[in-house]
Protein backbone atom coordinates (compact mmCIF):
# COMPACT_ATOMS: atom_id res chain seq x y z
CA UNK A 1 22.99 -88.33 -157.60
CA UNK A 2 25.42 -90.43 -159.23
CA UNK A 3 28.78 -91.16 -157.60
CA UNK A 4 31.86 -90.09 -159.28
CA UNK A 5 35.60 -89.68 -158.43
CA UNK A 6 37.41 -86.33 -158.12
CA UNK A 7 40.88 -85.00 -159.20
CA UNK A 8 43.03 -82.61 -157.39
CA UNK A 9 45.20 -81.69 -160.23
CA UNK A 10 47.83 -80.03 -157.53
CA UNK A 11 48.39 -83.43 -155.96
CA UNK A 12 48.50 -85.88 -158.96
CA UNK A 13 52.09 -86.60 -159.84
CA UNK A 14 51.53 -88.16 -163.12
CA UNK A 15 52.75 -91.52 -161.91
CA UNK A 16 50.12 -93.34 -163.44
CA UNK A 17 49.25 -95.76 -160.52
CA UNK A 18 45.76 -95.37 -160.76
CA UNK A 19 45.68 -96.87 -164.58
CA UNK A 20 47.91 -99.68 -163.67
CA UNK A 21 45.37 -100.27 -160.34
CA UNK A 22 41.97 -100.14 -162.84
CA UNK A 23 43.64 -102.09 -165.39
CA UNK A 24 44.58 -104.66 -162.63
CA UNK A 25 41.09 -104.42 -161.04
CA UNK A 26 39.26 -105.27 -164.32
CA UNK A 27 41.73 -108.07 -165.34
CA UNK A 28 41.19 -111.84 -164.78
CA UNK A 29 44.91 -111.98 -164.35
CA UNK A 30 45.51 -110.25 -161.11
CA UNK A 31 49.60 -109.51 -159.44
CA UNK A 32 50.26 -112.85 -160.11
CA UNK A 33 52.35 -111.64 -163.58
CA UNK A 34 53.04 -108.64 -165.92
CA UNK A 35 49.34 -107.71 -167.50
CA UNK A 36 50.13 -108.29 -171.26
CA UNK A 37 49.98 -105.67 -173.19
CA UNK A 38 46.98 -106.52 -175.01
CA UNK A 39 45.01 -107.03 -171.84
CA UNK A 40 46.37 -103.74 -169.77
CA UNK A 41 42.92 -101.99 -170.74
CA UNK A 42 42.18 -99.61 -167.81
CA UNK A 43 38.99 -97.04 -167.71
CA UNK A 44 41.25 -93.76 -167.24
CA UNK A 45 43.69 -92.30 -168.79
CA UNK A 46 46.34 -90.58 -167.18
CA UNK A 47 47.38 -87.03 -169.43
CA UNK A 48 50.21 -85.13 -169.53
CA UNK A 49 50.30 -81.60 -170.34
CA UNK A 50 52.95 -78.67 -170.05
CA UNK A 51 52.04 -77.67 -166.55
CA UNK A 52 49.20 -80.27 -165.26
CA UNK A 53 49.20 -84.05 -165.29
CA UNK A 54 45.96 -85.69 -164.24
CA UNK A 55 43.74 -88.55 -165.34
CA UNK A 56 40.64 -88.09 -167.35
CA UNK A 57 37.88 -90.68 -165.72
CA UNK A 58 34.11 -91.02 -166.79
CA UNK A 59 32.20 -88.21 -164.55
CA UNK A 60 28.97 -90.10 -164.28
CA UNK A 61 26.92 -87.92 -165.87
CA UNK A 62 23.52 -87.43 -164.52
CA UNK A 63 22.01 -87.30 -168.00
CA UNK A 64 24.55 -89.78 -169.49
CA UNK A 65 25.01 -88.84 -173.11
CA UNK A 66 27.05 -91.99 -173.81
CA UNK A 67 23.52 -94.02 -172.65
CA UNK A 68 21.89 -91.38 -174.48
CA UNK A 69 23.36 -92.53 -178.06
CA UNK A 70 23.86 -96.44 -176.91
CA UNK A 71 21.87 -97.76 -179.68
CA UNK A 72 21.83 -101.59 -178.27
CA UNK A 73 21.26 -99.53 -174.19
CA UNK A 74 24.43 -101.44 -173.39
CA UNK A 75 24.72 -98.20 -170.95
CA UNK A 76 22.83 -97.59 -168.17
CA UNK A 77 22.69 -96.66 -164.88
CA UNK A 78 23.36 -99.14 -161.92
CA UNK A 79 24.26 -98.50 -158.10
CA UNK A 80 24.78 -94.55 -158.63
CA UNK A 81 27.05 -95.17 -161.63
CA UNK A 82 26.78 -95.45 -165.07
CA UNK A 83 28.23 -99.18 -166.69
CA UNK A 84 28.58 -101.02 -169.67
CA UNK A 85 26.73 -104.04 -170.02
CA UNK A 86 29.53 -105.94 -172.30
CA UNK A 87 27.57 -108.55 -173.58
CA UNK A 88 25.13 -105.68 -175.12
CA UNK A 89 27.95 -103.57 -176.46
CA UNK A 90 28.28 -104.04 -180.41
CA UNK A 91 31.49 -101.46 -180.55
CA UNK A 92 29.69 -98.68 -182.57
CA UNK A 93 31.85 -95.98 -181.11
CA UNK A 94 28.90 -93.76 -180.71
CA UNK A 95 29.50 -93.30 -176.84
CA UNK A 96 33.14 -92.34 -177.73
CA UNK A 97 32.02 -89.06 -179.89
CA UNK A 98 28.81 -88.51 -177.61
CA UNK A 99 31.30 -88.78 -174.49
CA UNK A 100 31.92 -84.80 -173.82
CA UNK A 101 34.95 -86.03 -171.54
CA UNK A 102 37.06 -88.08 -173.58
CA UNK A 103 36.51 -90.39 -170.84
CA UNK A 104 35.40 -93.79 -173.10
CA UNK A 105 37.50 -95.88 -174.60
CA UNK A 106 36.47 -98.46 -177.55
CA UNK A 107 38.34 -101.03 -178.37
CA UNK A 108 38.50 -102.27 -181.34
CA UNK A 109 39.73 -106.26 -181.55
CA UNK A 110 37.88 -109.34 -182.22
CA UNK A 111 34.61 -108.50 -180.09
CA UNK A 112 34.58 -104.07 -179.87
CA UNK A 113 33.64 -103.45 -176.83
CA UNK A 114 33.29 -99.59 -174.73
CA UNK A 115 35.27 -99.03 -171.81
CA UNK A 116 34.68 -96.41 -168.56
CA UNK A 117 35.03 -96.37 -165.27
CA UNK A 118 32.47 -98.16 -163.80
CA UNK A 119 33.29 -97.29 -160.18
CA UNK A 120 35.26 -100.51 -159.59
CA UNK A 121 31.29 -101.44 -158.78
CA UNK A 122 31.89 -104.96 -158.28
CA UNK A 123 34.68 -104.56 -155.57
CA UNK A 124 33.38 -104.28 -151.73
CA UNK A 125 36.12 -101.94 -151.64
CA UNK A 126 35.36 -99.57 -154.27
CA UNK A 127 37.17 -98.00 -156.85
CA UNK A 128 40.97 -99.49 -157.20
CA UNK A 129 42.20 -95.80 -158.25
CA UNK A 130 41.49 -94.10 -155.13
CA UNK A 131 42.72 -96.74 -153.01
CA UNK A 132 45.96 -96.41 -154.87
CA UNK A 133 46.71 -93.05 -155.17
CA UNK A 134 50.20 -92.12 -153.30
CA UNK A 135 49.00 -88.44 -153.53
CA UNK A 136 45.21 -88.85 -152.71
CA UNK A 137 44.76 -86.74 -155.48
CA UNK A 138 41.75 -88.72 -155.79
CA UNK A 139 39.00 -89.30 -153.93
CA UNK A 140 34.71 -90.12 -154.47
CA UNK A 141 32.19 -88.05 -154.52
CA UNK A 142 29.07 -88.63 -153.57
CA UNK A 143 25.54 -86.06 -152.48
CA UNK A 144 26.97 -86.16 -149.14
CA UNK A 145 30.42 -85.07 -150.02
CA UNK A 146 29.12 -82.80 -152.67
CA UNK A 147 26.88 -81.01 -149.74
CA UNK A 148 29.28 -80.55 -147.36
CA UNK A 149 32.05 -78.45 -149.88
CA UNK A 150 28.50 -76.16 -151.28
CA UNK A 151 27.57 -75.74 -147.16
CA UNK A 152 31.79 -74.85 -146.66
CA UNK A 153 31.74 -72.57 -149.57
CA UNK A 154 28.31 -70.99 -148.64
CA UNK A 155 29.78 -70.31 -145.18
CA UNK A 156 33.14 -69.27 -146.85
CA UNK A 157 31.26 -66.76 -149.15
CA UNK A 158 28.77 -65.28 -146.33
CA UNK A 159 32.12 -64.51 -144.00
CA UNK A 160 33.84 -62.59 -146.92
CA UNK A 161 30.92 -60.85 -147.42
CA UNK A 162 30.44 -60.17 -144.21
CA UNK A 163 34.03 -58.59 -144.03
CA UNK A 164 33.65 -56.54 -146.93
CA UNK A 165 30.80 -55.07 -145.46
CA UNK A 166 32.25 -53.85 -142.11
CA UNK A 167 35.51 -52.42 -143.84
């Protein structure tokens, strides 16, 4: 199972730390100075609705549609995640429309190149959004995380059936 990063939508604040922290993390220029505006590329977006603020972050599909359509297989799967190989990436824009998240980003200057979260795979420390968070509002999943909340809603289930059934 691929690893992928959560949202608790009741916790995020909308402060958008987590964009400035990927943006930072994929950056040659690190806290040294301002990220120019041009360069402040990070792989989630933070939106902003009536009631709910959260950011929108690739999922890591299992089945990858973005790889799917890749027609240079600048997308692939690495380390339980799903990355762009940059120097593969011709800018077609074809993972943006296969993307059923809204999660990838092209941009579009002198070499195109697709954008996602990536996991922060190349930091020791993983990914720079969760590390960030002032909320915790996010957090990574992986197949032992993922078992333990189906084992605590199994148990969860069985006990309110159970109580139904002696009322």
């Amino acid at each position: 199972m691929n690893k992928f990063i959560t949202v608790n939508a009741e916790r995020c604040i909308g402060c958008r730390t987590c964009e400035i922290a990927c943006a930072v993390a994929h950056s040659e220029i690190k806290l040294q100075t301002l990220l120019p505006k041009e360069t402040f590329s990070p792989r989630l977006k933070v939106i902003r609705g009536a009631k709910i603020t959260l950011p929108v972050l690739c999922r890591q599909c299992e089945n990858a549609p973005c790889a799917e359509v890749c027609p240079t297989l600048a997308i692939s799967r690495q380390d339980d995640a799903v990355i762009v190989d940059q120097s593969l990436c011709i800018g077609c824009k074809n993972c943006a429309i296969a993307c059923p998240f809204g999660a990838m980003t092209v941009l579009t200057q002198e070499d195109s190149q697709a954008l996602k979260c990536d996991l922060c795979h190349e930091v020791a420390t993983g990914p720079a959004c969760v590390r960030v968070c002032p909320t915790h509002a996010l957090s990574i999943m992986d197949a032992k995380s993922m078992d333990e909340i189906i084992q605590e809603k199994r148990e969860t289930s069985a006990a309110k059936s159970l109580v139904s059934l002696t009322q």
